[in-house]
N, C-alpha and C. Protein backbone atom coordinates (compact mmCIF):
# COMPACT_ATOMS: atom_id res chain seq x y z
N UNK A 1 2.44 24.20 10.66
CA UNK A 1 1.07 24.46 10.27
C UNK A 1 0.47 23.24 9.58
N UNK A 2 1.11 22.50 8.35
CA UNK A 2 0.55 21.77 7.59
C UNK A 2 1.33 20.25 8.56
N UNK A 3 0.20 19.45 8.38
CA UNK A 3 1.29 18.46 9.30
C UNK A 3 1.12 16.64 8.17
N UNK A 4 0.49 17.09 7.52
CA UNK A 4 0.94 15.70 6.69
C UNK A 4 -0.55 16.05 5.27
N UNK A 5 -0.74 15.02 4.89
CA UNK A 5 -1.83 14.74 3.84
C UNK A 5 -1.99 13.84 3.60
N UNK A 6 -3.17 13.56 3.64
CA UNK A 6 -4.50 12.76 3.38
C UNK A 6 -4.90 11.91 1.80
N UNK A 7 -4.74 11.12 1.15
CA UNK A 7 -5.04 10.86 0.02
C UNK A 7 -5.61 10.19 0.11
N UNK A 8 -7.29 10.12 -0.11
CA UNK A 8 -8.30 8.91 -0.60
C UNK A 8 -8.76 8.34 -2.08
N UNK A 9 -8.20 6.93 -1.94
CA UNK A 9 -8.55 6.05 -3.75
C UNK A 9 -10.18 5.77 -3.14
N UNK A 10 -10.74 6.01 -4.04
CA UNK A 10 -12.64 5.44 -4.10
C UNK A 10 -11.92 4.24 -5.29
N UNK A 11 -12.89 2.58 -4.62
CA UNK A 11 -12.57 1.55 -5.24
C UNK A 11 -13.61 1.22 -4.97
N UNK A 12 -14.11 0.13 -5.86
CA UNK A 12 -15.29 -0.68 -6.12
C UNK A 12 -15.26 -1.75 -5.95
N UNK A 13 -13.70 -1.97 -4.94
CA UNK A 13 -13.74 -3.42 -4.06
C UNK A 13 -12.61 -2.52 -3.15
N UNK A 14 -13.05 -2.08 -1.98
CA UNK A 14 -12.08 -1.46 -0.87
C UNK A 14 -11.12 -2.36 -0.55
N UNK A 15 -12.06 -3.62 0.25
CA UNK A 15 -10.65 -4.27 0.92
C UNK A 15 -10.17 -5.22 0.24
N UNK A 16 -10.26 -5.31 -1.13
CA UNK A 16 -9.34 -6.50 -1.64
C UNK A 16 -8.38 -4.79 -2.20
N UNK A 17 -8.45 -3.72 -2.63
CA UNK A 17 -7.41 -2.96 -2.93
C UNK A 17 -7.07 -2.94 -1.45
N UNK A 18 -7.25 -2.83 -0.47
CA UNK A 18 -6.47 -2.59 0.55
C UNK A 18 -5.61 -3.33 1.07
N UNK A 19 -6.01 -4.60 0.89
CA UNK A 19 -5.25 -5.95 0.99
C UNK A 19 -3.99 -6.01 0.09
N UNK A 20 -4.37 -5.58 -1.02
CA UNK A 20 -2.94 -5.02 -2.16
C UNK A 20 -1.78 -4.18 -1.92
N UNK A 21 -2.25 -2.99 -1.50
CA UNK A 21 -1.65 -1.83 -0.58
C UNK A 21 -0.79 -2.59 0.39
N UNK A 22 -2.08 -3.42 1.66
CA UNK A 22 -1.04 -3.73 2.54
C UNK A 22 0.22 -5.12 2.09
N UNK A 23 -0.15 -5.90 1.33
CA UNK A 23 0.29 -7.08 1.06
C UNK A 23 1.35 -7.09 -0.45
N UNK A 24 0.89 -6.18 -1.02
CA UNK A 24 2.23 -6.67 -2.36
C UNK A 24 3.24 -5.12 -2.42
N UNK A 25 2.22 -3.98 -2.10
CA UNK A 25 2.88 -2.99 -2.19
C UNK A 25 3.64 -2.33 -0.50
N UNK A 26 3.30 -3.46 0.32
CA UNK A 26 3.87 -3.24 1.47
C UNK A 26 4.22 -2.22 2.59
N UNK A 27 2.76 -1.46 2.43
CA UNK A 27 2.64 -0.33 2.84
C UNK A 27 2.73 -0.31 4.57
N UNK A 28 3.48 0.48 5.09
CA UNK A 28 2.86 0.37 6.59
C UNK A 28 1.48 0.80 6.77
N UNK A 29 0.67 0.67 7.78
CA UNK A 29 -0.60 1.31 7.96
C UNK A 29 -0.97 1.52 9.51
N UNK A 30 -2.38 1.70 9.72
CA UNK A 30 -2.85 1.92 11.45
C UNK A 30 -4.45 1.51 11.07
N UNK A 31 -4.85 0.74 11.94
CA UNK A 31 -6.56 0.29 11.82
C UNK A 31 -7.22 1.30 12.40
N UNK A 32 -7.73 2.00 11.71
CA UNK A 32 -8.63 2.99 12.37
C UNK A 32 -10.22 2.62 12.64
N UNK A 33 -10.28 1.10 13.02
CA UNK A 33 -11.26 0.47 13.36
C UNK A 33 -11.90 -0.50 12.39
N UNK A 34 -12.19 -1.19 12.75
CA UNK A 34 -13.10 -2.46 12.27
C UNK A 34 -12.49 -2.86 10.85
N UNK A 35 -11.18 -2.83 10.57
CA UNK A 35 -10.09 -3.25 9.57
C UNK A 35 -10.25 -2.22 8.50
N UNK A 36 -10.30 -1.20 8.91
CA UNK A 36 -10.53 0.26 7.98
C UNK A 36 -8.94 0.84 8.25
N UNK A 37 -8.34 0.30 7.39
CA UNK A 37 -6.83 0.32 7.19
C UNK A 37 -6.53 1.67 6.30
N UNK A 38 -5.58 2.73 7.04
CA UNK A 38 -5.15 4.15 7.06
C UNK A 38 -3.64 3.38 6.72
N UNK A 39 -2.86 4.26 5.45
CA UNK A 39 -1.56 3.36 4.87
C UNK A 39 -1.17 4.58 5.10
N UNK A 40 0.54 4.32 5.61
CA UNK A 40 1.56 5.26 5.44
C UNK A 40 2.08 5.34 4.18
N UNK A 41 2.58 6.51 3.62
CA UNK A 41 2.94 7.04 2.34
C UNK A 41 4.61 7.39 2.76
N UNK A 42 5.22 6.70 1.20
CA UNK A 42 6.51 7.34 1.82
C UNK A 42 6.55 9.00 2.00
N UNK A 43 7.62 9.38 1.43
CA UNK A 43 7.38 11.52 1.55
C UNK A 43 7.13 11.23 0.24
N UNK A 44 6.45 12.44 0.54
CA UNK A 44 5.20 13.40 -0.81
C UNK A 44 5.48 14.56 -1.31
N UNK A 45 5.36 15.04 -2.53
CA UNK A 45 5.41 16.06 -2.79
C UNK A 45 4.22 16.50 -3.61
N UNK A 46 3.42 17.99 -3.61
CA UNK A 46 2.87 18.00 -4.59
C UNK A 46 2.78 19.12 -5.94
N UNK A 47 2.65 19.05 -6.75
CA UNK A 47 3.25 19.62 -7.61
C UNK A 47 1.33 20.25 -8.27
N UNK A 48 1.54 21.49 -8.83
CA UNK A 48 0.46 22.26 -9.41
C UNK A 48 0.31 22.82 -10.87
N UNK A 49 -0.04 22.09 -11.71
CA UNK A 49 0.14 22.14 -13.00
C UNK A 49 -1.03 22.87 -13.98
N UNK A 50 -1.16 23.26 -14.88
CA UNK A 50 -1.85 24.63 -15.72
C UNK A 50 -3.18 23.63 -16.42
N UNK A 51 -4.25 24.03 -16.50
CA UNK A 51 -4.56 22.98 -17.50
C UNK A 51 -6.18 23.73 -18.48
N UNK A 52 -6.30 23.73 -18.94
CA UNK A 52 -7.60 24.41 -20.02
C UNK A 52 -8.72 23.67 -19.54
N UNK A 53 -8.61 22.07 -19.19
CA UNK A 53 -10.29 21.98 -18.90
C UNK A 53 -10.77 21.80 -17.36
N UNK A 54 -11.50 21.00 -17.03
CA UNK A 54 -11.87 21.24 -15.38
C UNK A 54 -10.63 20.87 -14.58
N UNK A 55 -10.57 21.47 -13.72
CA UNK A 55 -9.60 21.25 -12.92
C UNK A 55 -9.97 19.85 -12.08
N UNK A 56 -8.32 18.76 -12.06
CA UNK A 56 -8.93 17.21 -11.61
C UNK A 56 -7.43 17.08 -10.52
N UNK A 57 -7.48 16.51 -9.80
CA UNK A 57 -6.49 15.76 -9.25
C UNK A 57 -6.14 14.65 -9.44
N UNK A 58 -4.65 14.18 -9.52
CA UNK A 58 -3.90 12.66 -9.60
C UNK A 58 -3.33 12.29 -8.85
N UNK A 59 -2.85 11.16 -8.53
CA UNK A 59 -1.87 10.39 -7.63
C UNK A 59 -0.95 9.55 -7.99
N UNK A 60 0.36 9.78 -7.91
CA UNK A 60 1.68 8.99 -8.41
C UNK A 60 2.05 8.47 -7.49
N UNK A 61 2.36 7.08 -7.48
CA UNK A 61 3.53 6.59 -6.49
C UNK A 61 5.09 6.83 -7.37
N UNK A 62 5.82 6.94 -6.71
CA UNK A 62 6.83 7.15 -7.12
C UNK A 62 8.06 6.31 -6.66
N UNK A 63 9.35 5.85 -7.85
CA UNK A 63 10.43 5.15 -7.24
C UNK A 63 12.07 5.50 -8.31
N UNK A 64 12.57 4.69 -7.76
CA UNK A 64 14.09 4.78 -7.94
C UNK A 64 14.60 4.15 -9.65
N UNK A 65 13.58 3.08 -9.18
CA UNK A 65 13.90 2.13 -10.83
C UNK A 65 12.57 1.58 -10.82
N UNK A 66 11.92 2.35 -12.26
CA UNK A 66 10.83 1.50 -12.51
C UNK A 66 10.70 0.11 -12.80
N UNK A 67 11.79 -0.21 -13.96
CA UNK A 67 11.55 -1.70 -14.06
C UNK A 67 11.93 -2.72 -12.85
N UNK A 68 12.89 -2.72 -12.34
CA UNK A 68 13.17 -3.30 -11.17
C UNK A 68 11.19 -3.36 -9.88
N UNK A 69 11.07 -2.24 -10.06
CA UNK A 69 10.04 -1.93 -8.94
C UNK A 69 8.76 -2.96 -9.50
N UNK A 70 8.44 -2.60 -10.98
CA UNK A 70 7.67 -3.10 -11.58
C UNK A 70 7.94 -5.02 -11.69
N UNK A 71 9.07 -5.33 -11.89
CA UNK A 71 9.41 -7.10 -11.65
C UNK A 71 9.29 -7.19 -10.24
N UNK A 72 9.49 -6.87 -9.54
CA UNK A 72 9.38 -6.88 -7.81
C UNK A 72 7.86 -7.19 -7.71
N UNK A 73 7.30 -5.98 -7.92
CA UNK A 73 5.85 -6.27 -7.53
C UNK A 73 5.12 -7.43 -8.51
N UNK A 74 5.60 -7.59 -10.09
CA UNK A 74 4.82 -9.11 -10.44
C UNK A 74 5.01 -10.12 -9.78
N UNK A 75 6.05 -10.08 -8.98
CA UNK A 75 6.42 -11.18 -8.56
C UNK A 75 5.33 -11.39 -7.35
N UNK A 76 4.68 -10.91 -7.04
CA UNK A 76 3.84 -10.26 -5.70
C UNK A 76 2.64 -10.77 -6.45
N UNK A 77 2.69 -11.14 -8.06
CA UNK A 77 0.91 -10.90 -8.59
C UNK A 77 0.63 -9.50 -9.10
N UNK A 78 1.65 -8.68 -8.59
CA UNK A 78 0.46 -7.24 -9.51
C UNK A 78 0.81 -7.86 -10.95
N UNK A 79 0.32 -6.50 -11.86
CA UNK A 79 -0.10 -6.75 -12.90
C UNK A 79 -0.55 -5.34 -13.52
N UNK A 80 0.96 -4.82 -14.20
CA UNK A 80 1.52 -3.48 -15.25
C UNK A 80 0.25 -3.73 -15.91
N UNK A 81 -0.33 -2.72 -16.23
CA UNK A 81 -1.72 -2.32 -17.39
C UNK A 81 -0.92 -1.43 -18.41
N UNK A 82 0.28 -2.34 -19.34
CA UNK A 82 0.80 -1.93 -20.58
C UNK A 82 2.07 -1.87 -20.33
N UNK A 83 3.05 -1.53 -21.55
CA UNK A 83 4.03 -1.26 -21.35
C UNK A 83 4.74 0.36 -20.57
N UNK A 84 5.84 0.14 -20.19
CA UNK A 84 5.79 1.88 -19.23
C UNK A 84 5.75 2.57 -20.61
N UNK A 85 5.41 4.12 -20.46
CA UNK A 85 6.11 4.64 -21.64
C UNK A 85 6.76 6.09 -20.94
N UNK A 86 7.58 6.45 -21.78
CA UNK A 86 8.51 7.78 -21.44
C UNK A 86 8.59 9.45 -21.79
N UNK A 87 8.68 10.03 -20.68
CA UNK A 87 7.68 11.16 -21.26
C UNK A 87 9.23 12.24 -20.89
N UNK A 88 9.49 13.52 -20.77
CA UNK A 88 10.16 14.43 -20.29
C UNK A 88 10.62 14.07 -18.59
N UNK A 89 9.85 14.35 -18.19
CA UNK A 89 9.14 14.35 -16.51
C UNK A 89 9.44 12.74 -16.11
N UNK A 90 9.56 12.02 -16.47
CA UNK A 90 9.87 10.38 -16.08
C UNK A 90 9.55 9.41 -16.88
N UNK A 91 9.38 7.97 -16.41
CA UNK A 91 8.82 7.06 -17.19
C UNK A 91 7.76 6.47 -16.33
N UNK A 92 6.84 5.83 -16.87
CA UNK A 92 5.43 5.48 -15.89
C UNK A 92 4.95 4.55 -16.52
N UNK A 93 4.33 3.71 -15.76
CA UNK A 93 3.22 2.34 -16.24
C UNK A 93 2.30 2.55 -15.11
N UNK A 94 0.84 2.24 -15.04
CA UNK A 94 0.24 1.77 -14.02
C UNK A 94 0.08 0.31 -13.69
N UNK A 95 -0.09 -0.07 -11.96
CA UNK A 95 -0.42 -0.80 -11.76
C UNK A 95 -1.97 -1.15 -11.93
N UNK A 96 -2.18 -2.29 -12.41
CA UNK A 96 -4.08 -2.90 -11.78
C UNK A 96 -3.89 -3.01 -10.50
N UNK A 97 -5.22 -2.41 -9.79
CA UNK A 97 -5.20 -2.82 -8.33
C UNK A 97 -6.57 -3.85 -8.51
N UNK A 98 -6.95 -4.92 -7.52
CA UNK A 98 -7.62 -5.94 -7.81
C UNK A 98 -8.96 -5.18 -8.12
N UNK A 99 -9.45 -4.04 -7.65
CA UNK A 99 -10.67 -3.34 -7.86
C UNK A 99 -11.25 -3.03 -9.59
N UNK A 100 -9.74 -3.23 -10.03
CA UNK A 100 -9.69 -2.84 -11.84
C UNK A 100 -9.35 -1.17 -12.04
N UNK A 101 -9.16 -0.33 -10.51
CA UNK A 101 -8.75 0.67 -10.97
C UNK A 101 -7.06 0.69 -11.28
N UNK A 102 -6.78 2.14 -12.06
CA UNK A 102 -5.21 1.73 -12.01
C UNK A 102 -4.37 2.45 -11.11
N UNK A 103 -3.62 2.77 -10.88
CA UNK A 103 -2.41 3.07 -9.66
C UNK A 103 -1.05 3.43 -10.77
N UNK A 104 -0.71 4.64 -10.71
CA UNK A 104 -0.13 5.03 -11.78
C UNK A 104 1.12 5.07 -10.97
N UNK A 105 2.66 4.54 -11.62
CA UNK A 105 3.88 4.51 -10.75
C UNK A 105 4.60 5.14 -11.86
N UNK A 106 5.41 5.56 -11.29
CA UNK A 106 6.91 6.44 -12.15
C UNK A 106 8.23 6.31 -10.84
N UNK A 107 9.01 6.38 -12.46
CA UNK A 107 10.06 7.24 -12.29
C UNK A 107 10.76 8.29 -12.38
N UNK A 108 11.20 9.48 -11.83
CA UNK A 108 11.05 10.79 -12.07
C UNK A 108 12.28 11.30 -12.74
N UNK A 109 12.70 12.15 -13.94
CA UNK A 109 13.92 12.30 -14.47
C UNK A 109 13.92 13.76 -13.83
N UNK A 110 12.73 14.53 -13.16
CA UNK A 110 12.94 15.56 -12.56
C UNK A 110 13.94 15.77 -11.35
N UNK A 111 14.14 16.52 -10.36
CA UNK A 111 14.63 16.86 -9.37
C UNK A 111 13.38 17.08 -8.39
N UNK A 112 13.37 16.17 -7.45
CA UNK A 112 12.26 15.73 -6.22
C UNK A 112 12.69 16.48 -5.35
N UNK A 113 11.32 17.11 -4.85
CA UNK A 113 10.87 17.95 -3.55
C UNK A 113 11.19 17.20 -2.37
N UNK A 114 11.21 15.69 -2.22
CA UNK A 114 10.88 15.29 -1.24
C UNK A 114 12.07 14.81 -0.92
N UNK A 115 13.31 14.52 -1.49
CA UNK A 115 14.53 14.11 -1.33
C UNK A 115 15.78 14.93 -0.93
């Protein structure tokens, strides 16, 4: 029935974040015309959490070893917006994407849906 999902970032510079995506974070993708670049996601899971004020959606990339992942990609030019910090649920830093939005990455101390 469900056959994949869709996640759209709104950026205030598309194709230099897309250029990021495809180029440091090494995403596969498909041109869905005129360099309107559609990125493959590794597997996904999504998770539904309680909350008191408007209801919002987020987006995690997720990995194995944050710091490792996080020196990998400076080496690429990104650029951690702080130190990670550590919560129950994992540890996380965001990336800057060149647009100035951030791109939030973890590592999960949970047990993953997608593994």
């Amino acid at each position: 029935m469900i056959t994949g999902a869709h996640v759209i970032l709104y950026s205030k510079d598309a194709a230099a974040d897309r250029e990021f995506l495809r180029d440091v974070l090494d995403l596969g993708h498909v041109d869905a015309g005129d360099g309107w670049l559609i990125f493959r996601l590794p597997p996904t899971e999504l998770a539904v959490h309680p909350t008191e004020g408007a209801p919002q959606q987020e987006f995690y990339l997720m990995c194995d070893d944050l710091d490792e992942t996080v020196r990998q990609l400076a080496a690429k030019g990104a650029e951690a917006d702080g130190e990670a910090t550590t919560a129950s649920w994992g540890t996380r830093v965001s990336i800057r994407l060149p647009s100035g939005s951030l791109l939030p990455l973890y590592q999960p101390r949970h047990p993953t849906a997608h593994g």
